[in-house]
N, C-alpha and C. Protein backbone atom coordinates (compact mmCIF):
# COMPACT_ATOMS: atom_id res chain seq x y z
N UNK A 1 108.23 77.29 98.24
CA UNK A 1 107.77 78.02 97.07
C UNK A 1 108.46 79.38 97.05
N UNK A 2 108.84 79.81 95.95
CA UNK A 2 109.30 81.28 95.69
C UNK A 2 108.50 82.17 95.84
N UNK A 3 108.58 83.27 96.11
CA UNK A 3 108.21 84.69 95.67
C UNK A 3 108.90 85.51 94.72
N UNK A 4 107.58 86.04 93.85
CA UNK A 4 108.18 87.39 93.10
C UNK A 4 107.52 89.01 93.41
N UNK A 5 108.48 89.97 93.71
CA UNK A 5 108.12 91.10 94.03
C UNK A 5 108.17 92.10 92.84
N UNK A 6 106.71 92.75 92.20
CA UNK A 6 106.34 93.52 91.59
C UNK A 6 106.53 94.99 92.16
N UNK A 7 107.70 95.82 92.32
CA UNK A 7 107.45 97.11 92.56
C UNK A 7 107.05 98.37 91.79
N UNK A 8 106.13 99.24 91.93
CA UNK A 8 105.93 100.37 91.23
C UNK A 8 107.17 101.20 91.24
N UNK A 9 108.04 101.79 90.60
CA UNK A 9 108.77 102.78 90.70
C UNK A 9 109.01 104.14 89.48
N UNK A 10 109.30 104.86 90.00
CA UNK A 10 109.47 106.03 88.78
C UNK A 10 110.69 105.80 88.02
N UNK A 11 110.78 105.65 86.47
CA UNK A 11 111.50 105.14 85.44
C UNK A 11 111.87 105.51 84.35
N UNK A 12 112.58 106.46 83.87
CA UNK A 12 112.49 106.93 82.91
C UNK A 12 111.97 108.00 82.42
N UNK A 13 111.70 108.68 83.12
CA UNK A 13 110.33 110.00 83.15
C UNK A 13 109.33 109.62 83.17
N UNK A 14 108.84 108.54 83.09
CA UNK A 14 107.23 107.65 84.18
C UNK A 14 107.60 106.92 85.07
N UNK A 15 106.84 106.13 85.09
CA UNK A 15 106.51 104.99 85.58
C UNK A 15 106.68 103.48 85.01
N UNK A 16 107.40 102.62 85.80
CA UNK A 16 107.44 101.18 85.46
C UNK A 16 107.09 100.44 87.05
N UNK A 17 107.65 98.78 86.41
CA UNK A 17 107.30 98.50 87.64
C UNK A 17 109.05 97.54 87.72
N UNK A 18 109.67 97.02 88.63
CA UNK A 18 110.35 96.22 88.94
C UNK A 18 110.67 94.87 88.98
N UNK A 19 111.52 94.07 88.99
CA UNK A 19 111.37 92.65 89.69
C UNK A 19 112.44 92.55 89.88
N UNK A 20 113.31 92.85 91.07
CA UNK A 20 114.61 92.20 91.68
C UNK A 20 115.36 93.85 90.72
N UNK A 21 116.53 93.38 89.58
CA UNK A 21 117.14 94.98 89.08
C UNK A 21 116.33 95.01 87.36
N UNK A 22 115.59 94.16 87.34
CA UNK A 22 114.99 94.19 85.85
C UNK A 22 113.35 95.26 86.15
N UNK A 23 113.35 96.56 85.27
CA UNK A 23 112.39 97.13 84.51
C UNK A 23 111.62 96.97 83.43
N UNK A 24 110.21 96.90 83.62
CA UNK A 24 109.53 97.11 82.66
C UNK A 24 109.75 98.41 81.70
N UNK A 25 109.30 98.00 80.67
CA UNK A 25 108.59 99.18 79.78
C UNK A 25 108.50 100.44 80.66
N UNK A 26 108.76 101.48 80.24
CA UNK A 26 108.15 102.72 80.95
C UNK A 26 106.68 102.85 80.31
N UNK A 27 105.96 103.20 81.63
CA UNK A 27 104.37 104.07 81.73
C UNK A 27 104.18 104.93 81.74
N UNK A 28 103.21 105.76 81.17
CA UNK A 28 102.77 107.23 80.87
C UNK A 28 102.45 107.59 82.56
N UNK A 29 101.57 106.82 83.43
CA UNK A 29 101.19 107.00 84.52
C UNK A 29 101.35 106.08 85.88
N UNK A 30 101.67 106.12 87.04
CA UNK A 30 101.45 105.10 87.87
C UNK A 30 100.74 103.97 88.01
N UNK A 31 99.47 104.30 87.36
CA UNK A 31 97.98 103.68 87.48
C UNK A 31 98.55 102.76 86.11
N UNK A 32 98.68 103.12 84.78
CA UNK A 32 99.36 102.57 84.20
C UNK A 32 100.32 101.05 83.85
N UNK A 33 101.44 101.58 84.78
CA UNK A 33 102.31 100.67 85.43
C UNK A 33 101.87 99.41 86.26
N UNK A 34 101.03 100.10 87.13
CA UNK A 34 100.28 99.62 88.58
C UNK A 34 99.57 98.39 87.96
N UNK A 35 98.72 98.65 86.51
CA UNK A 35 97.85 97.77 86.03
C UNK A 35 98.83 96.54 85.28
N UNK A 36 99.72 97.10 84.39
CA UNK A 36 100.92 96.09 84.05
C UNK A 36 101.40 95.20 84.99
N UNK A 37 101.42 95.55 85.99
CA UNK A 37 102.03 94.55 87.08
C UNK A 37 101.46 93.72 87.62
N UNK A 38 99.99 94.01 87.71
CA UNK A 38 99.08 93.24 88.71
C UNK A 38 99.14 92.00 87.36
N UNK A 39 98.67 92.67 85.98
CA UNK A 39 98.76 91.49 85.07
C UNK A 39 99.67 90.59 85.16
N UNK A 40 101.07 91.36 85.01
CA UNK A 40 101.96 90.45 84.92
C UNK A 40 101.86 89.20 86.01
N UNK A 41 101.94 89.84 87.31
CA UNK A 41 101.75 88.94 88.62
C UNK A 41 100.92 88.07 88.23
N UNK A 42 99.68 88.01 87.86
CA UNK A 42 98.42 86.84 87.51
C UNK A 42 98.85 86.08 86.60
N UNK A 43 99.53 86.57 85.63
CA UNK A 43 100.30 85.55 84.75
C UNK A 43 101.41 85.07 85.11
N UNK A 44 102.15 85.58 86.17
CA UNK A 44 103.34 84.55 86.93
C UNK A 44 102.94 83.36 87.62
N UNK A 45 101.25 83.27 88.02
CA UNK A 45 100.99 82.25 89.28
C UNK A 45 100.26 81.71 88.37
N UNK A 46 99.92 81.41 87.22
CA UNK A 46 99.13 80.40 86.68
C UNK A 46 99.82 79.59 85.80
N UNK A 47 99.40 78.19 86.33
CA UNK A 47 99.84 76.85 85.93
C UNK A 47 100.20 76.69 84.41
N UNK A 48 101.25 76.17 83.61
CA UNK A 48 101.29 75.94 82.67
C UNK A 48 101.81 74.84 82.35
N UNK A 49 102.54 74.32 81.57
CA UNK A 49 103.01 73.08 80.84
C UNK A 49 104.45 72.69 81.57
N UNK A 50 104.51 72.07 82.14
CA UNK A 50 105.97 71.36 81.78
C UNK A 50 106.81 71.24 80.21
N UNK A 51 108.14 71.93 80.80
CA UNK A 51 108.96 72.11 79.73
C UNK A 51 110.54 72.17 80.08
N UNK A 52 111.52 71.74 79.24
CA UNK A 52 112.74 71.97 79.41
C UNK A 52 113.41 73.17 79.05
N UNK A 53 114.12 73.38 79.89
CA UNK A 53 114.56 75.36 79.78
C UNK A 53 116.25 75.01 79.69
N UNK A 54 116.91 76.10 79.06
CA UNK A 54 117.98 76.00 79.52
C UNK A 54 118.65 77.44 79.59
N UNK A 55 119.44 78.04 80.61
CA UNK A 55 119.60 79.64 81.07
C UNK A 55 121.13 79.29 81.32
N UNK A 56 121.77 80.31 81.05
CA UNK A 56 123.05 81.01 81.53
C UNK A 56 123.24 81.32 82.27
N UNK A 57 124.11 81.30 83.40
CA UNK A 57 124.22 81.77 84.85
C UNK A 57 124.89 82.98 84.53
N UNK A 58 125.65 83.83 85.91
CA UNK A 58 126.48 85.30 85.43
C UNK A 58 127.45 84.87 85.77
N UNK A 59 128.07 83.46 85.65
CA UNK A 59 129.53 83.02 85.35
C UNK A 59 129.86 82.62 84.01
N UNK A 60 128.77 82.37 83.05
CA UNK A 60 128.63 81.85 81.90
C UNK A 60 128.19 80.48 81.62
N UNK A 61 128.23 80.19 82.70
CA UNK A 61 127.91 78.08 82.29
C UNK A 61 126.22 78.14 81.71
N UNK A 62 126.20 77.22 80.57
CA UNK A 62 124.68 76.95 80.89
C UNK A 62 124.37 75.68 81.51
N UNK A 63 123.08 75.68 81.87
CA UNK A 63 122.55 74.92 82.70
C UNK A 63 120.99 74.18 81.92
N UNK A 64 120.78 73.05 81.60
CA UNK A 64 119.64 72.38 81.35
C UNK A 64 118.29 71.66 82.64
N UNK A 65 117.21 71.98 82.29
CA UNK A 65 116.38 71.48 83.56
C UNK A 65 114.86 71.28 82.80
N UNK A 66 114.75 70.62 83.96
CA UNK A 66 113.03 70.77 83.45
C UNK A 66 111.95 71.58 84.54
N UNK A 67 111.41 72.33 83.38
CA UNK A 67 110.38 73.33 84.06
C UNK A 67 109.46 72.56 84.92
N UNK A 68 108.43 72.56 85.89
CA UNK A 68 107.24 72.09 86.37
C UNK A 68 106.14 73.32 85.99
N UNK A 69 105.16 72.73 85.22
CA UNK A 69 104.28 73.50 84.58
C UNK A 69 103.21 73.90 86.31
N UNK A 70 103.70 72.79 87.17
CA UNK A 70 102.61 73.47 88.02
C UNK A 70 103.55 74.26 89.28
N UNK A 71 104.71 74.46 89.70
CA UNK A 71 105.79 74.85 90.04
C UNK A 71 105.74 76.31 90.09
N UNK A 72 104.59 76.77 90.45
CA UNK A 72 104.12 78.36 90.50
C UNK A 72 104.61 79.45 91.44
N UNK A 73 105.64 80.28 91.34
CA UNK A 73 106.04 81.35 92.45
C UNK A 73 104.51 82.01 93.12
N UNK A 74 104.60 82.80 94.81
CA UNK A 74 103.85 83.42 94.93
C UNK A 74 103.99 84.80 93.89
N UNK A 75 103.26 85.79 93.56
CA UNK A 75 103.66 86.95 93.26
C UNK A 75 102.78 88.04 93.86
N UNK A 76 103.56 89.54 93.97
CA UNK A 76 102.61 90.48 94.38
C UNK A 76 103.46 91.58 94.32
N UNK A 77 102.48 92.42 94.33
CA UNK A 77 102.82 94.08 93.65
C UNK A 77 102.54 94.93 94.84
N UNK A 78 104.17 95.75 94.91
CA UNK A 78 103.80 96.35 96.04
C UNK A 78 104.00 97.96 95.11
N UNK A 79 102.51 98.64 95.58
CA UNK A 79 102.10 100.01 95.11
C UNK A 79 103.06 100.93 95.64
């Protein structure tokens, strides 16, 4: 199973949070941010539908697959 890492960081003149080099939205406050993330995280680990996706790599090829709706990363937010 995967993991995804939620970091708090300062962004923009607030606060966002991270995942790998992608930023959220900037936050007025830490606490803010802090709360965006935990959401987000709860909505990364819950089960959804099977579906077919198809994404671009950073060579350009695309690629076709099928999602597993129950195929859930761990996630967690580090403050």
């Amino acid at each position: 199973m995967s993991a995804v890492k939620y970091e708090i960081v300062e962004h923009d003149g607030g606060w966002a949070y991270k995942v790998g080099d992608t930023y959220s939205e900037t936050f007025a406050s830490h606490d803010a941010a802090s709360h965006a993330a935990h959401t987000a995280a709860r909505e990364q680990v819950r089960p959804g539908t099977t579906t077919s996706i198809e994404y671009e790599d950073e060579k350009g090829r695309w690629h076709a697959e099928v999602s597993s709706g129950d195929d859930r990363p761990e996630a967690d937010v580090e403050d």
